[in-house]
N, C-alpha and C. Protein backbone atom coordinates (compact mmCIF):
# COMPACT_ATOMS: atom_id res chain seq x y z
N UNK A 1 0.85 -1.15 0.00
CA UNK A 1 0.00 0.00 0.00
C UNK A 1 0.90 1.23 0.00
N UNK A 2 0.69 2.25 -0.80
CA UNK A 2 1.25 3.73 -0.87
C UNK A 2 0.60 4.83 -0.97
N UNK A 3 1.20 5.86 0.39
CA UNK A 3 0.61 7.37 0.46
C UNK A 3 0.51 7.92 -1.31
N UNK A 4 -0.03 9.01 -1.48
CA UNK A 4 0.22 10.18 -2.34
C UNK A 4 1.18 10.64 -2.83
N UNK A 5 2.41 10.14 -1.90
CA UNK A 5 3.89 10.82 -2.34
C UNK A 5 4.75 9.17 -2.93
N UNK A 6 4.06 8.21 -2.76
CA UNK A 6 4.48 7.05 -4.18
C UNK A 6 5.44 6.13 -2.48
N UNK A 7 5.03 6.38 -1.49
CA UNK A 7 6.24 5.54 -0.22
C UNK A 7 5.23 4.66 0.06
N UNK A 8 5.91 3.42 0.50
CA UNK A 8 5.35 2.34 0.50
C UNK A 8 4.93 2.43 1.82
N UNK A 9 3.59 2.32 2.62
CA UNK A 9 3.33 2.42 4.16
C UNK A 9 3.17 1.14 4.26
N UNK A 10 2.55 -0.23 4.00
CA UNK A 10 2.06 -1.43 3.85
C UNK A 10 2.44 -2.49 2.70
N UNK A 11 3.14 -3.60 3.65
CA UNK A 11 3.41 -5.00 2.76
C UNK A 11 3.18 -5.97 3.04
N UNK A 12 2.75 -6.91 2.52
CA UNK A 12 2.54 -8.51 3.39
C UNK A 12 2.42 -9.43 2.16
N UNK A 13 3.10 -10.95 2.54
CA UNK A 13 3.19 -11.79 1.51
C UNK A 13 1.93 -12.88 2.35
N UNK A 14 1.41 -12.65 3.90
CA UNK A 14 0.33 -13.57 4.40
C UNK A 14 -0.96 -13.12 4.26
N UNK A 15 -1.54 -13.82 4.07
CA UNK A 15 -3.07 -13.38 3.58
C UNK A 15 -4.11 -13.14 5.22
N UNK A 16 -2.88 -13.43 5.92
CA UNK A 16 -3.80 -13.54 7.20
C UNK A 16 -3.33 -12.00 8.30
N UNK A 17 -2.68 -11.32 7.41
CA UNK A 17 -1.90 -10.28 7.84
C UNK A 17 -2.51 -8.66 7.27
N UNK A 18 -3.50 -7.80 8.23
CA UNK A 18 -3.92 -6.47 7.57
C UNK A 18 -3.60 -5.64 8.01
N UNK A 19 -3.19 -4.46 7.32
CA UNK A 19 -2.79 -2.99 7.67
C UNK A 19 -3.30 -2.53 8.95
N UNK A 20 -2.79 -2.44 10.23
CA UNK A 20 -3.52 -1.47 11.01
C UNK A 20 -3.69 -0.14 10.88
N UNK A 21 -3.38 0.28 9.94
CA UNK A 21 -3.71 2.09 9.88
C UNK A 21 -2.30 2.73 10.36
N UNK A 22 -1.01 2.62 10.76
CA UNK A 22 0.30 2.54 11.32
C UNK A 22 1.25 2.82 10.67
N UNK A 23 2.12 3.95 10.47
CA UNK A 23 3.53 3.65 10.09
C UNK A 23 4.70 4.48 10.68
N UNK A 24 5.70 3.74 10.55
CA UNK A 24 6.74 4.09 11.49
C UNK A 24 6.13 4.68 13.04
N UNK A 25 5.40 3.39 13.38
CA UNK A 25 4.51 3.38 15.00
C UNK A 25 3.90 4.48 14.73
N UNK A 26 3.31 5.18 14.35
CA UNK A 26 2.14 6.63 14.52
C UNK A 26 1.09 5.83 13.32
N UNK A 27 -0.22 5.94 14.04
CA UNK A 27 -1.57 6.59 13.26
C UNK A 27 -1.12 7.44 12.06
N UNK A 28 -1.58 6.83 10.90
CA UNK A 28 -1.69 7.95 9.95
C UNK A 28 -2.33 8.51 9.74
N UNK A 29 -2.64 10.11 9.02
CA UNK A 29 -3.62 10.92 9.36
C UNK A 29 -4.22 10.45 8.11
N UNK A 30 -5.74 10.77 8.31
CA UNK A 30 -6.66 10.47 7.46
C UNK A 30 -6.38 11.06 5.61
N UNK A 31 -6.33 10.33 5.13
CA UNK A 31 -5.88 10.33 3.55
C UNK A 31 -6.68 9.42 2.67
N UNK A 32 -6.03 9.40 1.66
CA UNK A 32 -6.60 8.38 0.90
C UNK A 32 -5.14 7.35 0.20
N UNK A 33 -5.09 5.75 0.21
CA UNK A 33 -4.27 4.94 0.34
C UNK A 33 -4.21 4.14 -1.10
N UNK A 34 -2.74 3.71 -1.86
CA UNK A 34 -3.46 2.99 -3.09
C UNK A 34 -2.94 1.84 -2.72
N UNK A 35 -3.59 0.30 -3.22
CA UNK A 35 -2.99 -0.57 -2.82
C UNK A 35 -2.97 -1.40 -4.82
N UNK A 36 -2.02 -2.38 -4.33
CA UNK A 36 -1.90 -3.49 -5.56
C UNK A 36 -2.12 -5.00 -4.80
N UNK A 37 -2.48 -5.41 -5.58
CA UNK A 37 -2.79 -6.93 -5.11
C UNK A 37 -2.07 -7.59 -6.31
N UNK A 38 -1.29 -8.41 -6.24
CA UNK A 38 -0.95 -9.22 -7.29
C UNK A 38 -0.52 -10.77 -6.70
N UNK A 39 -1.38 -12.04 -7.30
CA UNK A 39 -1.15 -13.28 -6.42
C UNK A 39 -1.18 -14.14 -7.57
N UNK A 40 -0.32 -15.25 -7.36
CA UNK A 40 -0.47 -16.38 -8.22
C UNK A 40 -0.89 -17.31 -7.54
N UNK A 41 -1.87 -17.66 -7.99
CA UNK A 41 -2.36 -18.87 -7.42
C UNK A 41 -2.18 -20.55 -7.46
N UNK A 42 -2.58 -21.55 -6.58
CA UNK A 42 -2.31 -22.96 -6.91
C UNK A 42 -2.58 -22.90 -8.24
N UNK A 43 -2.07 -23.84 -9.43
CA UNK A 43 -2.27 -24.29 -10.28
C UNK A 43 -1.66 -23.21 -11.29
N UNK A 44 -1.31 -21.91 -10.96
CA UNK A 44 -0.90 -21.47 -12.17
C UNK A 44 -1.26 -19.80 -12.47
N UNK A 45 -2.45 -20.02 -12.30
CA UNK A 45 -3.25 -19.10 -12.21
C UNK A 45 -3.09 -17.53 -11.70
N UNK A 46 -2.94 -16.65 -12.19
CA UNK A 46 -2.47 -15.40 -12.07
C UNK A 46 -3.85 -14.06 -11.58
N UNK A 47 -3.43 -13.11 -10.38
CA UNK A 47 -4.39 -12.43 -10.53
C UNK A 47 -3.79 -11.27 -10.00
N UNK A 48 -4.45 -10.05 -10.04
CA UNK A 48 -4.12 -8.56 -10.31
C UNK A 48 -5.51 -7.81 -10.06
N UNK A 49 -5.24 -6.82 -9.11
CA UNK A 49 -6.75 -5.94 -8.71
C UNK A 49 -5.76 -4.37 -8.30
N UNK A 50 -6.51 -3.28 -8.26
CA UNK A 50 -5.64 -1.97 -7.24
C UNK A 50 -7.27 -1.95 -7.71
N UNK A 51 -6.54 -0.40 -6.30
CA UNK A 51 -7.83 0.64 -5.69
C UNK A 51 -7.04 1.31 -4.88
N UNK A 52 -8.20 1.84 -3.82
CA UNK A 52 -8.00 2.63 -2.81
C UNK A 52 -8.50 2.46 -1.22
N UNK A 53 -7.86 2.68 -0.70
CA UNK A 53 -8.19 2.96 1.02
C UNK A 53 -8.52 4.32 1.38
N UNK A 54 -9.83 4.81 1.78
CA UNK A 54 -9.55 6.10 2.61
C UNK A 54 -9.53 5.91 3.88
N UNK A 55 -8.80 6.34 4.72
CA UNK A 55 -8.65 6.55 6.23
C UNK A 55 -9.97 7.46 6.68
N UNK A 56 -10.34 7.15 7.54
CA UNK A 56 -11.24 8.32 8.58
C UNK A 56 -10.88 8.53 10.06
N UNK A 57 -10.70 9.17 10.63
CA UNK A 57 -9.89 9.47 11.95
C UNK A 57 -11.35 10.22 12.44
């Protein structure tokens, strides 16, 4: 996941693992967040999604 200014705030390769809203230990202030999803799946299978997160504080 990345702020507005292109820095990466959020990464994870576990699916069981979500952003708490956090970086470098502080709350981030309410913004709007872009994320990429990109996973290959069993068998082969390839997939790809983005969007957005907005924060609300």
């Amino acid at each position: 996941m990345y702020n507005r200014w292109g820095e990466k705030v959020f990464e994870t390769t576990d699916q069981s693992v979500g952003w708490d809203g956090y970086f470098r230990d502080r709350a981030v202030d309410p913004d709007v967040f872009v994320y990429y999803l990109d996973a290959t799946c069993l068998g082969g299978a390839t997939y790809f999604e983005k969007g957005n997160i907005t924060v609300l504080r």
